[in-house]
N, C-alpha and C. Protein backbone atom coordinates (compact mmCIF):
# COMPACT_ATOMS: atom_id res chain seq x y z
N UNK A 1 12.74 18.71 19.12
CA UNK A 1 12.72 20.08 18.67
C UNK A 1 11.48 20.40 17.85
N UNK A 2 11.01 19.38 17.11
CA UNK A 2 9.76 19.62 16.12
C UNK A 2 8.67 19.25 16.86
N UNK A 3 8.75 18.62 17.53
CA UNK A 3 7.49 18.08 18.78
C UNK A 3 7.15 16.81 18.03
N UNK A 4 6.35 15.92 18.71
CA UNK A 4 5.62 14.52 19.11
C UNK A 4 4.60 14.59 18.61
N UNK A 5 3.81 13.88 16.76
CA UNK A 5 3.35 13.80 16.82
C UNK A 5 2.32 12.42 17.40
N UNK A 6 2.59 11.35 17.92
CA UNK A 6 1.75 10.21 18.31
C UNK A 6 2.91 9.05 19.57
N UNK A 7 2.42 8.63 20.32
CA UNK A 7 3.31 7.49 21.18
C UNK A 7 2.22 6.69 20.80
N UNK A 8 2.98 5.63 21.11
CA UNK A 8 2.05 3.60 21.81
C UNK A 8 3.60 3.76 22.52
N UNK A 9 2.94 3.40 23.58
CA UNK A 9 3.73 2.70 24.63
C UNK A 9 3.08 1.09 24.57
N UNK A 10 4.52 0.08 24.90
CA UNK A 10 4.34 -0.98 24.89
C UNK A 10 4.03 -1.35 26.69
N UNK A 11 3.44 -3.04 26.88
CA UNK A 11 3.45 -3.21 28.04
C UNK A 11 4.49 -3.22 29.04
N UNK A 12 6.06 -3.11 28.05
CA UNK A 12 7.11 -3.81 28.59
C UNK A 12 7.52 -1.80 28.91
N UNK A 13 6.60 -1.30 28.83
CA UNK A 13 7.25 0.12 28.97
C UNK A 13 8.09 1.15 28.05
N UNK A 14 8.57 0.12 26.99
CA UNK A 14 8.50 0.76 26.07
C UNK A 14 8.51 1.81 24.87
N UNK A 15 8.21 3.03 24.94
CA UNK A 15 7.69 4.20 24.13
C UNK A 15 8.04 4.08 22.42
N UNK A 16 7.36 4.07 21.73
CA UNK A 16 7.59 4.70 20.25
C UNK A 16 6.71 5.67 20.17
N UNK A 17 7.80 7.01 19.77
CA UNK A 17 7.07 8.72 19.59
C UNK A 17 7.72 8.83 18.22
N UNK A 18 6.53 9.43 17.22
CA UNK A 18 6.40 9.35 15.75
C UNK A 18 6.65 11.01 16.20
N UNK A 19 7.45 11.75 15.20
CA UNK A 19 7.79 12.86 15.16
C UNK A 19 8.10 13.67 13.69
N UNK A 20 7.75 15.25 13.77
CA UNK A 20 7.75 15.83 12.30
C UNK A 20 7.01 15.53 11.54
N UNK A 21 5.59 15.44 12.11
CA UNK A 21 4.56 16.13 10.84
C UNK A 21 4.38 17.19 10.09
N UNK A 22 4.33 17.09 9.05
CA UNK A 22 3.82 18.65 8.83
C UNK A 22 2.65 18.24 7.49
N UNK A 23 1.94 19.10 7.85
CA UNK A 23 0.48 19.22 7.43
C UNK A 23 0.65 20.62 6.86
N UNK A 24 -0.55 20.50 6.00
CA UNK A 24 -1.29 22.04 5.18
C UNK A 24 -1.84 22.40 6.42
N UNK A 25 -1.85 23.61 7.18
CA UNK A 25 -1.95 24.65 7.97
C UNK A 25 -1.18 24.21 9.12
N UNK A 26 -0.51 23.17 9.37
CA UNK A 26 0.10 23.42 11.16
C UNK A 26 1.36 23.77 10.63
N UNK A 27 1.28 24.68 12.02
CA UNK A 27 3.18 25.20 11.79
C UNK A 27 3.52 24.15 11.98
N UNK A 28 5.45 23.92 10.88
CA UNK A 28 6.12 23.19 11.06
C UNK A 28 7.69 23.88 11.75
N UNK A 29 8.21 23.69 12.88
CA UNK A 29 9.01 23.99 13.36
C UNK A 29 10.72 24.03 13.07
N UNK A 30 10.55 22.64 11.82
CA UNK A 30 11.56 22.39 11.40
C UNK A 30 11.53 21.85 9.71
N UNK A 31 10.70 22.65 8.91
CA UNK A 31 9.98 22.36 7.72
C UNK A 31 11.13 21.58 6.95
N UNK A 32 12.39 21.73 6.68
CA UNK A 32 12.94 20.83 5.76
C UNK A 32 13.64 19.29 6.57
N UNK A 33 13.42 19.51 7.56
CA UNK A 33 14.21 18.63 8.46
C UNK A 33 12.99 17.18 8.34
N UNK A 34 13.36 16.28 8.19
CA UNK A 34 12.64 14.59 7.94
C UNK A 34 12.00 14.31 8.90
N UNK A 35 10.73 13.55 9.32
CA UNK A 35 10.34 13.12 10.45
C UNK A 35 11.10 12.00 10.97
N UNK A 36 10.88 11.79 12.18
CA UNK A 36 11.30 10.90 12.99
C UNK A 36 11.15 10.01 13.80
N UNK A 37 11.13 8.35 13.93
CA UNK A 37 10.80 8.06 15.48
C UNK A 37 12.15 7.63 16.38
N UNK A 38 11.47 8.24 18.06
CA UNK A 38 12.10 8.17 18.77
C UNK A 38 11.61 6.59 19.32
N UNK A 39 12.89 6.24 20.45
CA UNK A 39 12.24 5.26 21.19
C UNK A 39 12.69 6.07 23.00
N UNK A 40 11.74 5.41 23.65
CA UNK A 40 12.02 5.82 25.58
C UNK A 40 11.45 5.13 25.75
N UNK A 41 12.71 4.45 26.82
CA UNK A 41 12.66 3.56 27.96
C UNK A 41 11.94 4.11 29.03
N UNK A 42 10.51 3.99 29.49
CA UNK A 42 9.50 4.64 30.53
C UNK A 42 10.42 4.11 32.33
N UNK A 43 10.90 2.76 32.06
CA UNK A 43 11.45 2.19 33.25
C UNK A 43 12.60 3.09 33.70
N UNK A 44 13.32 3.57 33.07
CA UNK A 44 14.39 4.46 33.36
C UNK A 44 13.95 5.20 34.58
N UNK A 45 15.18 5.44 35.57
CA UNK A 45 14.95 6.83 35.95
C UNK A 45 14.82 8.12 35.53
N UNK A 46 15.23 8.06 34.57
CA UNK A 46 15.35 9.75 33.92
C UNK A 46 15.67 9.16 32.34
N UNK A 47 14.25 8.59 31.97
CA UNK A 47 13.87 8.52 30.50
C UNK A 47 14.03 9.29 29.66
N UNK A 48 14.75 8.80 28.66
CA UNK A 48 15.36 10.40 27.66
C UNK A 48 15.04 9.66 26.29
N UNK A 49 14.15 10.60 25.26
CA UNK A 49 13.94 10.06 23.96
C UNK A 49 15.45 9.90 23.05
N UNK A 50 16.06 8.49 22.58
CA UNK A 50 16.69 8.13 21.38
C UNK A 50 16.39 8.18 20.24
N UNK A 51 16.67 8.89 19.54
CA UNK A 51 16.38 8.70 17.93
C UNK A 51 16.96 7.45 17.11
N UNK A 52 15.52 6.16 16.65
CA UNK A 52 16.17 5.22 16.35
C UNK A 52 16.73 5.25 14.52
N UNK A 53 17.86 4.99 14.37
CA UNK A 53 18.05 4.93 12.85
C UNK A 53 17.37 4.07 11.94
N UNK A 54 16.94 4.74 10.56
CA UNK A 54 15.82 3.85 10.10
C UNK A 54 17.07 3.34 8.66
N UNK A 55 16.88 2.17 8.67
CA UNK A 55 17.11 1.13 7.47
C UNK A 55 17.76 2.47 5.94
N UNK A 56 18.88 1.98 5.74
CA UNK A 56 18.86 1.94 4.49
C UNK A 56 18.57 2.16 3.23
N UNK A 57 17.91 2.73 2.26
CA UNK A 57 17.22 2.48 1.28
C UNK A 57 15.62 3.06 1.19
N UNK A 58 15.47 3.70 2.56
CA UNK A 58 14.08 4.17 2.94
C UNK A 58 14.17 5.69 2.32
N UNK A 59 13.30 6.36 1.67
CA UNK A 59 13.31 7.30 1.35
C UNK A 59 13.04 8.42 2.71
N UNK A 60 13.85 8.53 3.62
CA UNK A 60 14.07 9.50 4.98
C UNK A 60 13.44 10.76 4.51
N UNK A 61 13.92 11.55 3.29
CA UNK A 61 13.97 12.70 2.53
C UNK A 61 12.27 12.89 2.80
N UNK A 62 11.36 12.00 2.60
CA UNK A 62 9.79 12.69 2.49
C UNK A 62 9.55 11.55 3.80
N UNK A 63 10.41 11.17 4.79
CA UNK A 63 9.08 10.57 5.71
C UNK A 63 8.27 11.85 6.41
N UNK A 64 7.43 11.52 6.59
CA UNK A 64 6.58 12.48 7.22
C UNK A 64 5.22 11.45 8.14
N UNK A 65 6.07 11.29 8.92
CA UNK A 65 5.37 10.49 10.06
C UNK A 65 3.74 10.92 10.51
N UNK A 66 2.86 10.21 10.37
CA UNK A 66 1.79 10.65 11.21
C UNK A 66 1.29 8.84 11.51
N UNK A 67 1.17 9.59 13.25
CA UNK A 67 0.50 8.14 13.88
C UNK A 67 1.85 7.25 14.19
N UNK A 68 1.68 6.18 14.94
CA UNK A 68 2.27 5.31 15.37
C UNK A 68 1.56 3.84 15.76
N UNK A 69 1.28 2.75 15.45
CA UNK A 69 1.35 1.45 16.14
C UNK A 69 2.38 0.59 16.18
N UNK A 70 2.28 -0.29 17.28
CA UNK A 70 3.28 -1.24 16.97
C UNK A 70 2.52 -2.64 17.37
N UNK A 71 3.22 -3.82 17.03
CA UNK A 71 2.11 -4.85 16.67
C UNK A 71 2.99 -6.00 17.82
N UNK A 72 2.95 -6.78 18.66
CA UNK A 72 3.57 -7.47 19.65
C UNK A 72 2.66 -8.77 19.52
N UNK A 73 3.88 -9.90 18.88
CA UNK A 73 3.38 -10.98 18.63
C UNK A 73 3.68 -11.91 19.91
């Protein structure tokens, strides 16, 4: 609903999409609502973004996602 700000797709297909930025001048679509990452399965037939739950104890309230890597040991 807030839009995508960044993917890495992994080799295994993968997707992590970092979501709900908001910045000084871009509209924010959903200004009090927390950022988010999704995960999608690219292998799927009809790949649909999951919202993965983040840990516990993380301050959710100000994430504000920008960018995405992920590191594959």
């Amino acid at each position: 609903e807030t839009g995508s700000e960044d993917i890495d797709i992994l080799p295994n297909g993968l997707a992590f999409i970092s979501s709900g930025l908001k910045y000084p001048g871009i509209k924010s679509f959903a200004p009090d609502k927390p950022g988010e990452i999704f995960l999608m399965d690219l292998n799927e037939d009809n790949p649909r973004a999951v919202e993965l739950r983040i840990s516990r104890g993380f301050d959710l309230a100000s994430f504000n996602p920008h960018g995405i890597s992920t590191y594959v040991d």
